[in-house]
PDB file of N, CA and C in Angstrom:
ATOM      1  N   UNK A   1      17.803 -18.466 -11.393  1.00  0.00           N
ATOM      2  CA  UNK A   1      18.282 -19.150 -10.198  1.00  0.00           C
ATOM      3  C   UNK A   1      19.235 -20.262 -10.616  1.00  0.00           C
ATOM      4  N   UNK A   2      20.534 -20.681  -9.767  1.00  0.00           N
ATOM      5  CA  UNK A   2      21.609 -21.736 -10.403  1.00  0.00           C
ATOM      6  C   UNK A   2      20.584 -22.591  -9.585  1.00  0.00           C
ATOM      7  N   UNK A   3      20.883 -23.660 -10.420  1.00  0.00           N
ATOM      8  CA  UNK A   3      20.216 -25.013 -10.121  1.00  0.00           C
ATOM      9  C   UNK A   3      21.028 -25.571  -8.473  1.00  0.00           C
ATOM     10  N   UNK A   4      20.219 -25.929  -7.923  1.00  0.00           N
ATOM     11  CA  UNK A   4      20.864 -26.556  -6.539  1.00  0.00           C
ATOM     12  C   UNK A   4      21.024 -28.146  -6.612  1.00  0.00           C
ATOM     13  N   UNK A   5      22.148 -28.140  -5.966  1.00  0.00           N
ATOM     14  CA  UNK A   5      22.504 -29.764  -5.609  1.00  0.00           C
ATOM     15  C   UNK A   5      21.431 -30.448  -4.467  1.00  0.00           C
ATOM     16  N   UNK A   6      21.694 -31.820  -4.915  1.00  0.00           N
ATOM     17  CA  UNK A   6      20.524 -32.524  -3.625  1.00  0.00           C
ATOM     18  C   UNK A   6      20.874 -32.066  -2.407  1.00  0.00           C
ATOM     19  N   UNK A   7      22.199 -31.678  -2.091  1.00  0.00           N
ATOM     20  CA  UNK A   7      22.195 -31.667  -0.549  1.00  0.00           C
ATOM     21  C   UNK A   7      21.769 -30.241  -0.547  1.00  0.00           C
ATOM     22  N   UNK A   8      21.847 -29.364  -1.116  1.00  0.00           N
ATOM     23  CA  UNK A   8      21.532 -27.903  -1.262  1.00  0.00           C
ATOM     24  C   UNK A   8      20.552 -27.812  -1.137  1.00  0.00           C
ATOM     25  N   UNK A   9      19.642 -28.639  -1.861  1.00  0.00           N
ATOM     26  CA  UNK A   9      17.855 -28.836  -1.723  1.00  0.00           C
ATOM     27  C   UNK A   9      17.547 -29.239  -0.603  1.00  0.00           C
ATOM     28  N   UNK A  10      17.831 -30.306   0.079  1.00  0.00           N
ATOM     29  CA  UNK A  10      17.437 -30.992   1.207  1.00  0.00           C
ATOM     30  C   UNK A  10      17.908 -29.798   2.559  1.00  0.00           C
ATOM     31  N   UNK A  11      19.202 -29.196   2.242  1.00  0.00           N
ATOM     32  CA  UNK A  11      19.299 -28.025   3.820  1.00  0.00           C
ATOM     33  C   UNK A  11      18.178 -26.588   3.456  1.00  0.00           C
ATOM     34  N   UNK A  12      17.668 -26.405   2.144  1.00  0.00           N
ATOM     35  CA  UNK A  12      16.910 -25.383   1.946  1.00  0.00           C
ATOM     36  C   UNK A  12      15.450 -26.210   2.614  1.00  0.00           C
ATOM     37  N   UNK A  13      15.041 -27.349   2.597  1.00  0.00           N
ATOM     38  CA  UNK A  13      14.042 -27.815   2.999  1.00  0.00           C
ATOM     39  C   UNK A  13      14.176 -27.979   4.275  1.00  0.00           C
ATOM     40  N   UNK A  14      15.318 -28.150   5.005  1.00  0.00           N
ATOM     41  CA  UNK A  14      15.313 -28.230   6.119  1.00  0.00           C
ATOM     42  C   UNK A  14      14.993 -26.856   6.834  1.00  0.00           C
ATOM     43  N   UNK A  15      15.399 -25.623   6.394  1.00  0.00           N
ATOM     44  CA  UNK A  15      15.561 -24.593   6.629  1.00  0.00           C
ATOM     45  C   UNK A  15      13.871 -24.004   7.036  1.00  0.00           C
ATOM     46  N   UNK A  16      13.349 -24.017   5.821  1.00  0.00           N
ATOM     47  CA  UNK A  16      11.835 -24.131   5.847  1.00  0.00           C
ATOM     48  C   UNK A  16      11.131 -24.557   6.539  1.00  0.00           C
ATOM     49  N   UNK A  17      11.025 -26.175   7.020  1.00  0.00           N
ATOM     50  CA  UNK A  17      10.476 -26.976   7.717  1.00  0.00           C
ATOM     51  C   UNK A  17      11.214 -26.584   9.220  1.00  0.00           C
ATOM     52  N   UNK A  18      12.100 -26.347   9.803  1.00  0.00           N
ATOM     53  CA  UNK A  18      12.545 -25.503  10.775  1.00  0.00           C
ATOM     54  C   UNK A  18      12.018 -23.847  11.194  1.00  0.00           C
ATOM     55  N   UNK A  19      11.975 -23.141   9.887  1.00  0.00           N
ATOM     56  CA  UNK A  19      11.222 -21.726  10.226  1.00  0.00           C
ATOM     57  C   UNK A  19       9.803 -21.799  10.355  1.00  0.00           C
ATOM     58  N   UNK A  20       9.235 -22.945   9.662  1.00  0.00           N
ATOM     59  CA  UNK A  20       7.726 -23.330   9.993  1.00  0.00           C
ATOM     60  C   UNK A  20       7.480 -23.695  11.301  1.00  0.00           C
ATOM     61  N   UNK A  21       8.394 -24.437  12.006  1.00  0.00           N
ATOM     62  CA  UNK A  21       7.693 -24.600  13.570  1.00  0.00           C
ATOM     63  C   UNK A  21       8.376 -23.958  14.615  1.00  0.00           C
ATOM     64  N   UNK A  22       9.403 -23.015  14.160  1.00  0.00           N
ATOM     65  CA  UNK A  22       9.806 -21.866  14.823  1.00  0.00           C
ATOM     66  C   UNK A  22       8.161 -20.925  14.906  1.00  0.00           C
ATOM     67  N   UNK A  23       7.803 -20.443  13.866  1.00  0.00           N
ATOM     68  CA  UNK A  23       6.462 -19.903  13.543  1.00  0.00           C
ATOM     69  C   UNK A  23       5.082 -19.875  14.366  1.00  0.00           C
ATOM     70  N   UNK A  24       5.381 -21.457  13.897  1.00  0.00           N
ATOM     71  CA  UNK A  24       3.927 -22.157  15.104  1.00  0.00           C
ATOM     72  C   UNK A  24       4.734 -21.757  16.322  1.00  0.00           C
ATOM     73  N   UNK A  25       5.481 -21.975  17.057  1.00  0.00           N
ATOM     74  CA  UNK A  25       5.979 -22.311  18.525  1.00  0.00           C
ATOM     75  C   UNK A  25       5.335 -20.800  18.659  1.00  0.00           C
ATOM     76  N   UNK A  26       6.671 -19.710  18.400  1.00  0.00           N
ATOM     77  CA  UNK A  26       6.281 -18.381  18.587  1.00  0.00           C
ATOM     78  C   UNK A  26       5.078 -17.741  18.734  1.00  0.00           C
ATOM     79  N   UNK A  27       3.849 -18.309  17.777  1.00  0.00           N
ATOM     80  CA  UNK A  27       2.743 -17.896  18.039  1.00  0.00           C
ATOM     81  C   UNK A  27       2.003 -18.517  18.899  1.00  0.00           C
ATOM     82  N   UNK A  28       2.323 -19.509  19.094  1.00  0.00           N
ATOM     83  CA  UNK A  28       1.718 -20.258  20.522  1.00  0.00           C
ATOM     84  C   UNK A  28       2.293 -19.763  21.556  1.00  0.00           C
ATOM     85  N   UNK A  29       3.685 -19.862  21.410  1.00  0.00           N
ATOM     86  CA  UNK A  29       4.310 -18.576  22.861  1.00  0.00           C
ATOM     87  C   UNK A  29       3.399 -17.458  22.834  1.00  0.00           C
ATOM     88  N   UNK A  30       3.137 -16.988  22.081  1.00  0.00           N
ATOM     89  CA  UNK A  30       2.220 -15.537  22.135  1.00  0.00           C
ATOM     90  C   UNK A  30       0.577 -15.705  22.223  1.00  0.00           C
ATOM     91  N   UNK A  31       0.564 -16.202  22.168  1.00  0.00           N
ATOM     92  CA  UNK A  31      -0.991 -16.588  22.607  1.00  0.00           C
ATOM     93  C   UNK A  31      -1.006 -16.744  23.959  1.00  0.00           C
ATOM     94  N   UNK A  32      -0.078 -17.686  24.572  1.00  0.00           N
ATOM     95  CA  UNK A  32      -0.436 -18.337  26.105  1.00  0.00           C
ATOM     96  C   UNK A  32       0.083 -17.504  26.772  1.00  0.00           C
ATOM     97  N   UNK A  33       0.988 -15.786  26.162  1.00  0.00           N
ATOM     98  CA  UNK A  33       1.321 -15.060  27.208  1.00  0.00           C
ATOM     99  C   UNK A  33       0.700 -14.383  27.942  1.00  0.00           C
ATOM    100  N   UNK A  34       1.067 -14.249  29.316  1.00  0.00           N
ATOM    101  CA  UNK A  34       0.172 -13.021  30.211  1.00  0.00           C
ATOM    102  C   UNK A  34       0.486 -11.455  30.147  1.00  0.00           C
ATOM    103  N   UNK A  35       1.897 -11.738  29.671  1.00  0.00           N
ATOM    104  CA  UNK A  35       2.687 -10.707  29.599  1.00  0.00           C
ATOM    105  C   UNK A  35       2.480  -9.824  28.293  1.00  0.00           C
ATOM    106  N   UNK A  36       2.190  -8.861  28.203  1.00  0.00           N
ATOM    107  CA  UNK A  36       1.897  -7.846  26.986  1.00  0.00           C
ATOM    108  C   UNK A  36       3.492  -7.894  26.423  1.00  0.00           C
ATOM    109  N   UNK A  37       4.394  -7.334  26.942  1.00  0.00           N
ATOM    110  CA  UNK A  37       5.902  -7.201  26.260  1.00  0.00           C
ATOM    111  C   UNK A  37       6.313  -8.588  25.923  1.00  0.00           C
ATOM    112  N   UNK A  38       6.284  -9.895  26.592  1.00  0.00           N
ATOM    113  CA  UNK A  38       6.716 -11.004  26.127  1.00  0.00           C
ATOM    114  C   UNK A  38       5.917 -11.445  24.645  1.00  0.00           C
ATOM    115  N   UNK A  39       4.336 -11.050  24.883  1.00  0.00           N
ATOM    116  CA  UNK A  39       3.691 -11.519  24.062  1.00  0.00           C
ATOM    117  C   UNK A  39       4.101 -10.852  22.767  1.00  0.00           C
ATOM    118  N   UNK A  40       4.480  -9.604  22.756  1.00  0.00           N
ATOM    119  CA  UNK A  40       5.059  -8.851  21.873  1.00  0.00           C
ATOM    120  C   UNK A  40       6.100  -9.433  21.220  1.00  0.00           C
ATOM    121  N   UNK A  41       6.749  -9.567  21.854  1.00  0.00           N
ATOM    122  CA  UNK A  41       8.545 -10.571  21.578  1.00  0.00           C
ATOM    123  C   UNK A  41       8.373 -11.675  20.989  1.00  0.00           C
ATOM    124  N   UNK A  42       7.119 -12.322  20.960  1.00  0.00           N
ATOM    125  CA  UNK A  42       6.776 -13.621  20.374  1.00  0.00           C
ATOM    126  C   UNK A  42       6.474 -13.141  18.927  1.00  0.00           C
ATOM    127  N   UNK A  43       5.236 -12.259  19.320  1.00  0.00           N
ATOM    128  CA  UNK A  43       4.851 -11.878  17.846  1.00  0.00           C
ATOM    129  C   UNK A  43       5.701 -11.733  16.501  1.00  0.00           C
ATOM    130  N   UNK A  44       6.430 -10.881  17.630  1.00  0.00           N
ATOM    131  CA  UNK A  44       7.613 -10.102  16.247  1.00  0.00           C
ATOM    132  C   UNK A  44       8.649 -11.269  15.822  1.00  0.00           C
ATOM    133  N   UNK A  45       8.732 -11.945  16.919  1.00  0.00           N
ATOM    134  CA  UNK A  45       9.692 -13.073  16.683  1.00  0.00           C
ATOM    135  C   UNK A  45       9.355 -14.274  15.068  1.00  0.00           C
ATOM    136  N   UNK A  46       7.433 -14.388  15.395  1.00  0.00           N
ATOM    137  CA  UNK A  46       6.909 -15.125  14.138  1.00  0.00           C
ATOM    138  C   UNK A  46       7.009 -14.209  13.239  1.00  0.00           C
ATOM    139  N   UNK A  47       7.171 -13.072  12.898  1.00  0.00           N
ATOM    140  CA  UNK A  47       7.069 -12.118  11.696  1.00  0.00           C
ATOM    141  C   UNK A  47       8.033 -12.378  11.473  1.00  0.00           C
ATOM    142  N   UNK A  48       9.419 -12.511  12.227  1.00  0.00           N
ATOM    143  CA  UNK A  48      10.558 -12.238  11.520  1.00  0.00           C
ATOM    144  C   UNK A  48      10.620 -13.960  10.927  1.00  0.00           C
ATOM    145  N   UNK A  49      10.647 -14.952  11.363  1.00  0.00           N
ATOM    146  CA  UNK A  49      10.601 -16.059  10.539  1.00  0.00           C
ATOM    147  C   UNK A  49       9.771 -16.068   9.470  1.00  0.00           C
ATOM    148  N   UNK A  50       8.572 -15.849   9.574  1.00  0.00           N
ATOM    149  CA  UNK A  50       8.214 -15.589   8.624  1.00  0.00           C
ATOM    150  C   UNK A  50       8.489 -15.132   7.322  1.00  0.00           C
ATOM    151  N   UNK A  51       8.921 -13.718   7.290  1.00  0.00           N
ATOM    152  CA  UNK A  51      10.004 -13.089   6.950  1.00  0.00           C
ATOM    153  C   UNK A  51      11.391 -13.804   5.910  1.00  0.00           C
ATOM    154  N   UNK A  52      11.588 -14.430   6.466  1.00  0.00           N
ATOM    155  CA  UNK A  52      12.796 -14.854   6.716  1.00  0.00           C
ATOM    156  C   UNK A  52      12.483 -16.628   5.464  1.00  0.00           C
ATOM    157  N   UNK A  53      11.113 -17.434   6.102  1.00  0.00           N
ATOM    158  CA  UNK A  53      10.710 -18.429   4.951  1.00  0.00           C
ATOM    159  C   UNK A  53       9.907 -17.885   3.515  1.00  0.00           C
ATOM    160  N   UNK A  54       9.387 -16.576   3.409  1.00  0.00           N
ATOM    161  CA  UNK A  54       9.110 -15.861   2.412  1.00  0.00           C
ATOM    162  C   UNK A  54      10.676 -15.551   1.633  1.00  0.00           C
ATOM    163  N   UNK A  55      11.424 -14.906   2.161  1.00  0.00           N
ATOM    164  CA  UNK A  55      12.475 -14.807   1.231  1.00  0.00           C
ATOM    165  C   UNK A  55      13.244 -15.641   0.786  1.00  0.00           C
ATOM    166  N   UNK A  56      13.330 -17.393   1.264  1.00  0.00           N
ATOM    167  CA  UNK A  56      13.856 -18.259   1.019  1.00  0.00           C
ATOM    168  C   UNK A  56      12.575 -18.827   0.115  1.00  0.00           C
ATOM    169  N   UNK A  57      11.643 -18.759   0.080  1.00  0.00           N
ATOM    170  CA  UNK A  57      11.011 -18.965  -1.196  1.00  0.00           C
ATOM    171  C   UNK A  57      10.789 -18.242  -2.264  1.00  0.00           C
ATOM    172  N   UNK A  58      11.025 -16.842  -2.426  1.00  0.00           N
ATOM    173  CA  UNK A  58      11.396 -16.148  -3.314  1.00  0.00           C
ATOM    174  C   UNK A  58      12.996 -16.373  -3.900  1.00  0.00           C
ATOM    175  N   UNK A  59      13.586 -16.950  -3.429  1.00  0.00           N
ATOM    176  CA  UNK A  59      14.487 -17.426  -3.765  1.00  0.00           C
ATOM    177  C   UNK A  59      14.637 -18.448  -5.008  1.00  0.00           C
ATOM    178  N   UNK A  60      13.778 -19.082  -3.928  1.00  0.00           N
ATOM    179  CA  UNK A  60      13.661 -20.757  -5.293  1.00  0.00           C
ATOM    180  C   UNK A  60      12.543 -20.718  -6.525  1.00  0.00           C
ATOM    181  N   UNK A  61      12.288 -19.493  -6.671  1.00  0.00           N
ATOM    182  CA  UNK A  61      11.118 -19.361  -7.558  1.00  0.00           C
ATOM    183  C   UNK A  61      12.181 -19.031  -8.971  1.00  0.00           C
TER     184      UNK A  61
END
């Protein structure tokens, strides 16, 4: 991995700390839904962030 600059570090942390409460929200959207298809849309929505902060930490490894 090339070594990252501070500001490089600090928007990768931001990035993270942003897909983390994208995560939470989504699954709380999906919990409080009534709706089977919305609740769905939530779900998949936290997988894909998920997703998405897994490969940005495979990154920095």
């Amino acid at each position: 991995m090339t070594n990252l600059s501070e500001v490089e570090l600090q928007h990768v942390r931001h990035l993270l700390q942003f897909g983390e409460a994208d995560i939470e929200k989504f699954n709380n959207y999906a919990q409080n839904s009534q709706d089977e298809n919305v609740k769905h849309f939530f779900e998949k929505s936290a997988q894909s962030c998920e997703k998405n902060r897994q490969t940005i930490l495979q990154f920095l490894q």
